[in-house]
N, C-alpha and C. Protein backbone atom coordinates (compact mmCIF):
# COMPACT_ATOMS: atom_id res chain seq x y z
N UNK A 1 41.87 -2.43 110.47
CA UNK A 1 40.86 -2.12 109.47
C UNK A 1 39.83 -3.25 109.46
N UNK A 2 38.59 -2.82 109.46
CA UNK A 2 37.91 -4.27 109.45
C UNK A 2 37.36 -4.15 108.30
N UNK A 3 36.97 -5.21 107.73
CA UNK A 3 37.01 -6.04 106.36
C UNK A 3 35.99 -6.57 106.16
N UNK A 4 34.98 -7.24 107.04
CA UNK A 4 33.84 -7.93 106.67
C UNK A 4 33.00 -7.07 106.95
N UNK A 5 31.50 -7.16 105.67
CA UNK A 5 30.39 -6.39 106.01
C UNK A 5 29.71 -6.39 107.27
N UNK A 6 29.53 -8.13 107.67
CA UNK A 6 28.71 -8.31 108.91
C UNK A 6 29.13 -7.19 110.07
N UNK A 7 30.58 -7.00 110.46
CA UNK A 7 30.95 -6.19 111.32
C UNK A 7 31.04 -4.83 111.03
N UNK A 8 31.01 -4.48 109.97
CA UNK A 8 30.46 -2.83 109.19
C UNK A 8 28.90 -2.83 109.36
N UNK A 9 28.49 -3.21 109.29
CA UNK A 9 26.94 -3.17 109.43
C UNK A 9 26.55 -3.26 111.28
N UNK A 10 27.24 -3.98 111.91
CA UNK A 10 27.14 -3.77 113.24
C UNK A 10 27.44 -2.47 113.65
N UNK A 11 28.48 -2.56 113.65
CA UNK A 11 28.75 -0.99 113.80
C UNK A 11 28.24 0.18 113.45
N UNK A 12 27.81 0.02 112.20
CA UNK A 12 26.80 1.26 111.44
C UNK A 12 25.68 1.67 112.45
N UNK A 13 25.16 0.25 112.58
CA UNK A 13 23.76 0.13 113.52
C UNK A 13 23.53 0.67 115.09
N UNK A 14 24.63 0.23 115.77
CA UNK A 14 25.15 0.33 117.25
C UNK A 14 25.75 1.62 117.43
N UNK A 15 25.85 2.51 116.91
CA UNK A 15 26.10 3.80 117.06
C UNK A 15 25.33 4.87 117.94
N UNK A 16 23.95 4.71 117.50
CA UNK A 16 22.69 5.46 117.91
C UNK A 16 21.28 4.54 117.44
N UNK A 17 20.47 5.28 118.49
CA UNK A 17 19.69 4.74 118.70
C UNK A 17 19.45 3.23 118.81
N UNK A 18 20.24 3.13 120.07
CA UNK A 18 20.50 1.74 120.88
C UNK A 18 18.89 1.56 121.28
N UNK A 19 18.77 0.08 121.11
CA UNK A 19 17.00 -0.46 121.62
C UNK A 19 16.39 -0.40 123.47
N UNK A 20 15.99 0.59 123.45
CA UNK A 20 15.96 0.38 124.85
C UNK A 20 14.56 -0.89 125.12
N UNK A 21 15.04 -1.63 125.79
CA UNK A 21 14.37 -2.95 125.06
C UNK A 21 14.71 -4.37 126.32
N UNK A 22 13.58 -4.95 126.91
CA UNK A 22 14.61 -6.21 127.23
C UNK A 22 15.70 -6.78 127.29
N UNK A 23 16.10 -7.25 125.63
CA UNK A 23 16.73 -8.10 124.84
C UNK A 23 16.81 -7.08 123.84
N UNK A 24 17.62 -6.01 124.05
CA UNK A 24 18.23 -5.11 122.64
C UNK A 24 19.15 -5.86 121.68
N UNK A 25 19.77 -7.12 122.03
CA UNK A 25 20.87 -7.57 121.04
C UNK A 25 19.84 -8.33 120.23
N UNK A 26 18.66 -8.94 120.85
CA UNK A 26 17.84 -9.79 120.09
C UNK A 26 17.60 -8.41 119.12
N UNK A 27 16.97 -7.30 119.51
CA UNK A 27 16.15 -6.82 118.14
C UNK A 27 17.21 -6.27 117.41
N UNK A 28 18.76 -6.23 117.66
CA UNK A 28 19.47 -5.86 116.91
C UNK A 28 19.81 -6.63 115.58
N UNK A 29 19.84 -7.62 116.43
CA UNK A 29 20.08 -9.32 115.18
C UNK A 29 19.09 -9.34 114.51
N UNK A 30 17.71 -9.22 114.95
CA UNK A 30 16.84 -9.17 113.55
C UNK A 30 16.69 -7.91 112.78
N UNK A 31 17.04 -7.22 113.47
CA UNK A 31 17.67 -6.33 112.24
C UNK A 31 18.38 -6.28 111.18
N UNK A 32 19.53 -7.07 111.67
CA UNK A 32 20.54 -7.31 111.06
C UNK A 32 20.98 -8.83 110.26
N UNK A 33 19.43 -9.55 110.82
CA UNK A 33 19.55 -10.52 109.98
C UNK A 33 20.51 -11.85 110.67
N UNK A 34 20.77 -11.89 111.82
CA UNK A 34 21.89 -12.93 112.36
C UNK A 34 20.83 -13.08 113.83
N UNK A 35 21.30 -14.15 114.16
CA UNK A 35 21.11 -14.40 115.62
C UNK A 35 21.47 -13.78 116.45
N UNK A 36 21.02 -13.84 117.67
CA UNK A 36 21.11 -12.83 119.30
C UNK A 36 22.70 -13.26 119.47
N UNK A 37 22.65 -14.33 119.47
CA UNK A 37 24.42 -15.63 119.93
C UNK A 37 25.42 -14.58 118.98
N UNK A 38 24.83 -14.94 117.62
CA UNK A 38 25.85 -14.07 116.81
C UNK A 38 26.08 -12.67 116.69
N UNK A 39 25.50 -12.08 117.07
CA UNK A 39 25.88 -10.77 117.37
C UNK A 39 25.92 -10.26 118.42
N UNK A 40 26.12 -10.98 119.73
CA UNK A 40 27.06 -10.90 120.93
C UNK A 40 28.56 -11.42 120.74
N UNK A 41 28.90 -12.42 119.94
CA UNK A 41 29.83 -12.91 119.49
C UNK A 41 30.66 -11.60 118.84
N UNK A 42 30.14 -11.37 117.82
CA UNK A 42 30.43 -10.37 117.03
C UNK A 42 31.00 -9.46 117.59
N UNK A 43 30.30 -8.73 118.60
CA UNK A 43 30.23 -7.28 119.14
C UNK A 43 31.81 -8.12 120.41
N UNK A 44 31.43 -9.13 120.82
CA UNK A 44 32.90 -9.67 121.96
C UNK A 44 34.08 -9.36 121.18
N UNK A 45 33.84 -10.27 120.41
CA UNK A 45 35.36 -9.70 119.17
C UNK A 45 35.85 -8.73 118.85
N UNK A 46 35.23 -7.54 118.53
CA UNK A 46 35.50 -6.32 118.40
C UNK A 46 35.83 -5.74 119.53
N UNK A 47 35.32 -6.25 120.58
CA UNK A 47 35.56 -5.33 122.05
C UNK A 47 37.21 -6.23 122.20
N UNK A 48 37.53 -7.22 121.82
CA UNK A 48 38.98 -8.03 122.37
C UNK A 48 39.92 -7.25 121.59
N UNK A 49 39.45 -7.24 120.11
CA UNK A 49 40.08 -6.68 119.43
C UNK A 49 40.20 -4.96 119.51
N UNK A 50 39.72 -4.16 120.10
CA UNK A 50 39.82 -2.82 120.73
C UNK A 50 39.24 -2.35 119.85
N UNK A 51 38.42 -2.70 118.78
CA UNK A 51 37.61 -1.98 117.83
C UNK A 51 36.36 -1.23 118.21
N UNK A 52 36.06 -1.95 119.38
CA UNK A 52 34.80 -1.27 120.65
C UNK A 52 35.27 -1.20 121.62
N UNK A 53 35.26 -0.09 122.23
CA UNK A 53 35.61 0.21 123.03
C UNK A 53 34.83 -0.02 124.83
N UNK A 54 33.94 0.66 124.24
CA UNK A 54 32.57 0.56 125.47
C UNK A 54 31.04 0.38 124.73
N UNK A 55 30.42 0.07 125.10
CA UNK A 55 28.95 0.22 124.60
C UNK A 55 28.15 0.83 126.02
N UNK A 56 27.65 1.94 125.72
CA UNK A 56 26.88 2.88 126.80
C UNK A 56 26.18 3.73 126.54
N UNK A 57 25.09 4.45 127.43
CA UNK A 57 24.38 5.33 127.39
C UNK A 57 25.30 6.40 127.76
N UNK A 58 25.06 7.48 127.00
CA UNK A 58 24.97 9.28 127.08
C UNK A 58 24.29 9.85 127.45
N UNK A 59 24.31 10.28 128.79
CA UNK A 59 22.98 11.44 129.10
C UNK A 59 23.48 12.72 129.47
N UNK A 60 22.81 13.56 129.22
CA UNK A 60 22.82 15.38 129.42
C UNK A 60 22.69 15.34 130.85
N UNK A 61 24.08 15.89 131.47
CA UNK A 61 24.07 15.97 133.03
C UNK A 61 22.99 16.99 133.47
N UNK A 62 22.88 17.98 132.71
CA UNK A 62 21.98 18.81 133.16
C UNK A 62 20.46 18.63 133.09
N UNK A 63 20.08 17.84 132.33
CA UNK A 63 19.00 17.53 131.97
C UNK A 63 18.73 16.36 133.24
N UNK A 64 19.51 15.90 133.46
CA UNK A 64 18.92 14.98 134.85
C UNK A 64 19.44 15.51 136.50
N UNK A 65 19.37 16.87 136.31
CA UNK A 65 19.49 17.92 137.79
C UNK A 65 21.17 17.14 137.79
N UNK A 66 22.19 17.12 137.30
CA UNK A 66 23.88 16.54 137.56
C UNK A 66 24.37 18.27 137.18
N UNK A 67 25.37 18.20 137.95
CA UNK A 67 26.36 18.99 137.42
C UNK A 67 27.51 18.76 136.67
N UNK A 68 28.49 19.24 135.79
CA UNK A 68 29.50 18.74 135.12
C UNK A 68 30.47 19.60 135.22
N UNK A 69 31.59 19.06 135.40
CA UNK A 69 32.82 20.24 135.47
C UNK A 69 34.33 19.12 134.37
N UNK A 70 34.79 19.79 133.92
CA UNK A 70 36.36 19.43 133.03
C UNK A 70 37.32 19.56 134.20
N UNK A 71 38.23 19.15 134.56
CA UNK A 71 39.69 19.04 135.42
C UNK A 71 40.96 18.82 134.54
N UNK A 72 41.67 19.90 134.92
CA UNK A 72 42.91 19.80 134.41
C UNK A 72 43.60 19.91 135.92
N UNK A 73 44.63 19.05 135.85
CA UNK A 73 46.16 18.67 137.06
C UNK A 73 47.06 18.89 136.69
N UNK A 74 48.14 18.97 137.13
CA UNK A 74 49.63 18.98 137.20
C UNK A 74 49.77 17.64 138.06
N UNK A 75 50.29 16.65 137.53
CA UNK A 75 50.90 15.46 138.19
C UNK A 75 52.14 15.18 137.80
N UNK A 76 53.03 15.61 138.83
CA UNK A 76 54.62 14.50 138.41
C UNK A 76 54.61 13.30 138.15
N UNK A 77 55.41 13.31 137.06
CA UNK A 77 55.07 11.78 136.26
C UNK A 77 55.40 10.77 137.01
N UNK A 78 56.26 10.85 138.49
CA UNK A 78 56.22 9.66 139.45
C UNK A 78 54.97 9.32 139.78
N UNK A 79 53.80 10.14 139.87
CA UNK A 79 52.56 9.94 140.43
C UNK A 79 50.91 9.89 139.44
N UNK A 80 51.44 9.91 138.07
CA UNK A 80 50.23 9.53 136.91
C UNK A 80 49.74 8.55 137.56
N UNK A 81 50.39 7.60 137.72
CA UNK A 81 49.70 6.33 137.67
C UNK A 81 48.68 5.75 138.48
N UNK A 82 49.35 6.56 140.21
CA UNK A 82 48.14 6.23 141.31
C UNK A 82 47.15 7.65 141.46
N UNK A 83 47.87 8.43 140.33
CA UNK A 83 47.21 9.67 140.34
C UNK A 83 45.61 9.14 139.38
N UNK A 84 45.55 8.75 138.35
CA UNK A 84 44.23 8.31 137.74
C UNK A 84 44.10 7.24 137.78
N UNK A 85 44.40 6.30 138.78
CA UNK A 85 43.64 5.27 139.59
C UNK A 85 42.65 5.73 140.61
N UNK A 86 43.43 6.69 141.33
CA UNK A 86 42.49 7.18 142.39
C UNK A 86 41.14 7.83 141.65
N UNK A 87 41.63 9.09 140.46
CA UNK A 87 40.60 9.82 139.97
C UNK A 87 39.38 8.78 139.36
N UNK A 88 39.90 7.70 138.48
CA UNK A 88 38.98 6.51 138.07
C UNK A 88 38.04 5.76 139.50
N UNK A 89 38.53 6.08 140.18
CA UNK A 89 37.71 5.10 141.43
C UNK A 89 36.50 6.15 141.60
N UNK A 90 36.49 6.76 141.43
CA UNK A 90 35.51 7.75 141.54
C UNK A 90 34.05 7.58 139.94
N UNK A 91 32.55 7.32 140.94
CA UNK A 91 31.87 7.27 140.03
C UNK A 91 31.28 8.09 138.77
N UNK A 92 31.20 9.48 139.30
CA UNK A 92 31.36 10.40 138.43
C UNK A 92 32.11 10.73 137.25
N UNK A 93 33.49 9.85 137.56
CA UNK A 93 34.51 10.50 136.25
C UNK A 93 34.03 9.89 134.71
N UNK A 94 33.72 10.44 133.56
CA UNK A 94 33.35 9.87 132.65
C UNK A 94 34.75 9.91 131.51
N UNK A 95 35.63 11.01 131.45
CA UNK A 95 36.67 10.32 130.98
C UNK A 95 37.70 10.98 131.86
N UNK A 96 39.40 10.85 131.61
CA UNK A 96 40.15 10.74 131.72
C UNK A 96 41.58 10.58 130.95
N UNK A 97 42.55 11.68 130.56
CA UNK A 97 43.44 11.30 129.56
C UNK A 97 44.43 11.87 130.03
N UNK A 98 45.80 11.33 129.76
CA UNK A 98 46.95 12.45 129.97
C UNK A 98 47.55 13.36 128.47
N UNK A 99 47.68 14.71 128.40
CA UNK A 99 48.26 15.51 127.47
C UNK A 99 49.47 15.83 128.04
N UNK A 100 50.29 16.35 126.47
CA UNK A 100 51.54 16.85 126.67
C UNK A 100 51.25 18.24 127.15
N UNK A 101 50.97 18.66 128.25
CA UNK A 101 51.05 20.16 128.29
C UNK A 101 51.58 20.03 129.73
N UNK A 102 51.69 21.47 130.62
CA UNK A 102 52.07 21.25 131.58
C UNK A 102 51.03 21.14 132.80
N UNK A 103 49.57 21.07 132.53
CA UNK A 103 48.60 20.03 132.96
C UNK A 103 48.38 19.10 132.36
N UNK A 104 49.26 18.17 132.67
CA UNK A 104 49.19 16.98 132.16
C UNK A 104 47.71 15.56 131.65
N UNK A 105 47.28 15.94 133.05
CA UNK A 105 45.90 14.92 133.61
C UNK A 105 44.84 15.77 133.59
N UNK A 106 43.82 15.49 132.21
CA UNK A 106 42.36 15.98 132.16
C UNK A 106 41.28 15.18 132.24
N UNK A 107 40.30 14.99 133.10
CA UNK A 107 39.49 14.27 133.60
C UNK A 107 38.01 15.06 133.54
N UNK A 108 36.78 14.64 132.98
CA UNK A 108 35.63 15.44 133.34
C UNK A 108 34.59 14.17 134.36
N UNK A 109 34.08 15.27 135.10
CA UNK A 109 33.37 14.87 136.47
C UNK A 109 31.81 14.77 136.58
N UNK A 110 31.18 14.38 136.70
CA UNK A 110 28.91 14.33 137.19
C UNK A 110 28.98 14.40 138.12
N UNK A 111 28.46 14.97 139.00
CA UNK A 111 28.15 14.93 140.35
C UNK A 111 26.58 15.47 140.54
N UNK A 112 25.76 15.14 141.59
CA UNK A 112 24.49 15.54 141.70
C UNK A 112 24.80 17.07 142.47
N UNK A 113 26.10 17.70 142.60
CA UNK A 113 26.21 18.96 142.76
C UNK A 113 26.92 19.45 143.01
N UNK A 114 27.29 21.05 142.79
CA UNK A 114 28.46 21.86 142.63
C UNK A 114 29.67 21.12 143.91
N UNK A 115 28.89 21.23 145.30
CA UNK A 115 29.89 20.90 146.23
C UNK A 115 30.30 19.40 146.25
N UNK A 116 29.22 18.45 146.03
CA UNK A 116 29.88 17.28 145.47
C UNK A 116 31.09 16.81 144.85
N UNK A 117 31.40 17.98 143.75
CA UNK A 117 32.32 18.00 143.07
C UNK A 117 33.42 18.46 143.91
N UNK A 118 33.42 19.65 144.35
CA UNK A 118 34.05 20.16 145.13
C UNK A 118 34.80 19.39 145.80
N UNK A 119 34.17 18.82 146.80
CA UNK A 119 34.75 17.79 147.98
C UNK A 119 35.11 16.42 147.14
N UNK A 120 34.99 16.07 146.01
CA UNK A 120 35.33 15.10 145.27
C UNK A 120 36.88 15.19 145.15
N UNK A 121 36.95 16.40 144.71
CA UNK A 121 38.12 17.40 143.83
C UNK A 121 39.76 17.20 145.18
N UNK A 122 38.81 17.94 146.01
CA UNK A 122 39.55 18.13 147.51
C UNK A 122 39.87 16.38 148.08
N UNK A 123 39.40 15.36 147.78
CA UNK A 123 39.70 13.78 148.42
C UNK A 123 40.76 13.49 147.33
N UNK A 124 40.28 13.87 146.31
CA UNK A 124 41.68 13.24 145.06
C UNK A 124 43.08 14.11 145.77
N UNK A 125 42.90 15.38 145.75
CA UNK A 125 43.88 16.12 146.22
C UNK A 125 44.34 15.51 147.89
N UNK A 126 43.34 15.21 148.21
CA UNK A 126 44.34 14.99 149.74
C UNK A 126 44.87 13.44 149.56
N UNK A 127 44.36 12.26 148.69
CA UNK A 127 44.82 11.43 148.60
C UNK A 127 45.98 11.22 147.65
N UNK A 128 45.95 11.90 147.16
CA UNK A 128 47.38 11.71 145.94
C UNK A 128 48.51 12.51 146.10
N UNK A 129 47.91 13.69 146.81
CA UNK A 129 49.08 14.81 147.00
C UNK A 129 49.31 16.31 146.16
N UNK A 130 48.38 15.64 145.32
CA UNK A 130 48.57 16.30 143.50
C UNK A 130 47.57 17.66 143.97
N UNK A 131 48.40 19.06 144.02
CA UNK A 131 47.36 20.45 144.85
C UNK A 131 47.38 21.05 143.57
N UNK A 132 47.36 20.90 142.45
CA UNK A 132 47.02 21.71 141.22
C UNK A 132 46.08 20.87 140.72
N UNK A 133 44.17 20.97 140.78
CA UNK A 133 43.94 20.26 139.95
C UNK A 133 42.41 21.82 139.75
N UNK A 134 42.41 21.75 138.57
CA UNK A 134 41.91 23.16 138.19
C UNK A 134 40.34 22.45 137.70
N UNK A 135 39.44 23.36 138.52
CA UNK A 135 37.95 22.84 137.80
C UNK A 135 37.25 24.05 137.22
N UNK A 136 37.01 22.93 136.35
CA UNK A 136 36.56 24.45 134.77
C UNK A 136 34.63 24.09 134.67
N UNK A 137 34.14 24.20 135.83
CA UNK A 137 32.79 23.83 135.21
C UNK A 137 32.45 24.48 133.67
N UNK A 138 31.12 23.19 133.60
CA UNK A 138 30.63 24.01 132.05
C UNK A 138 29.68 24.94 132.60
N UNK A 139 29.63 25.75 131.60
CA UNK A 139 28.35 27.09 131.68
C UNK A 139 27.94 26.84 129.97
N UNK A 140 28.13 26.27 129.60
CA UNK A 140 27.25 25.73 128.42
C UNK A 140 27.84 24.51 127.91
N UNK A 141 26.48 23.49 127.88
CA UNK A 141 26.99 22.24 126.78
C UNK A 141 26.58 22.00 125.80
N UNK A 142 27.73 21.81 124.51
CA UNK A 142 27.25 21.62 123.47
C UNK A 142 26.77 20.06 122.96
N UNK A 143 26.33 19.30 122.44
CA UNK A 143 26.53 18.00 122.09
C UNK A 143 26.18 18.04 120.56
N UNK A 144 27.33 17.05 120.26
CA UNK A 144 27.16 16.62 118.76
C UNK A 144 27.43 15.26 118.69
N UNK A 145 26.61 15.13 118.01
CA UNK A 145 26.51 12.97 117.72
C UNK A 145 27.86 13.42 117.12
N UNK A 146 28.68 11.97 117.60
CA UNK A 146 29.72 11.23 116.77
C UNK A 146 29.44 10.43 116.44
N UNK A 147 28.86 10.00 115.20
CA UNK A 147 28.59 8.53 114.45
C UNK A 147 29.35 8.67 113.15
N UNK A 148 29.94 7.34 113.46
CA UNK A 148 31.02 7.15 112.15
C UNK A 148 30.72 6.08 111.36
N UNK A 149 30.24 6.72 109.82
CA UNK A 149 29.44 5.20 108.97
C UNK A 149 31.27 4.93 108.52
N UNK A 150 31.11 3.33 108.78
CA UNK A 150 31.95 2.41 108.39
C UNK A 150 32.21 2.09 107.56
């Protein structure tokens, strides 16, 4: 639970509408009233402490000519492990999780195109072994801000 305003107020801020900017932490701090130092500090801490996770841009695959597809696998649990190492080595993958179901490993993919993916899909499969991995392109994306006031 975090406890101090300074780091509720970071967070509030750093959600959306990140500064596209030089020095975005500088205009964040005067925003916020602290120094550039101190609110890299700030924002380190929270990332050690797992309270941040990533700080990144979101972009609409489609909107920049990308394609996007969802993956669900079947991986024997002897093989999770080099199973989404391999899938993570890959630049496209934006996330990655394992569920209790009996596709275990769901992963979604960018690629600059359908067969991209394709042959992406087909190297994980010939390198891991893993021949169930199911691609669900999107045919519509929805997006909704997740911003969570603190």
């Amino acid at each position: 639970m975090i406890e101090d305003q300074t780091s509720k107020n970071i967070l509030n801020r750093i959600q959306a509408d990140f500064p596209i900017h030089p020095r975005p932490y500088k205009v964040l701090a005067e925003e916020l009233g602290l120094s550039e130092d101190q609110l890299i500090s700030e924002i380190e801490l929270m990332k050690q402490e797992m309270i941040i996770r990533r700080i990144g841009g979101n972009f609409s695959p489609d909107r920049l000519g990308f394609y996007s597809t969802l993956c669900a696998a079947r991986v024997p649990p002897d093989k999770i492990e080099s199973f989404t190492a391999t899938v993570n080595s890959f630049s496209g993958v934006t996330h990655n999780y394992q569920r209790d179901h009996q596709y275990n490993i769901w992963f979604t993919f960018i690629a600059p195109s359908v067969q991209k993916i394709k042959e992406s899909l087909e190297t994980i499969s010939q390198t891991t072994g893993v021949t169930e991995i199911l691609n669900l392109p999107a045919t519509h994306v929805f997006k909704i801000a997740a911003n969570f006031k603190v």
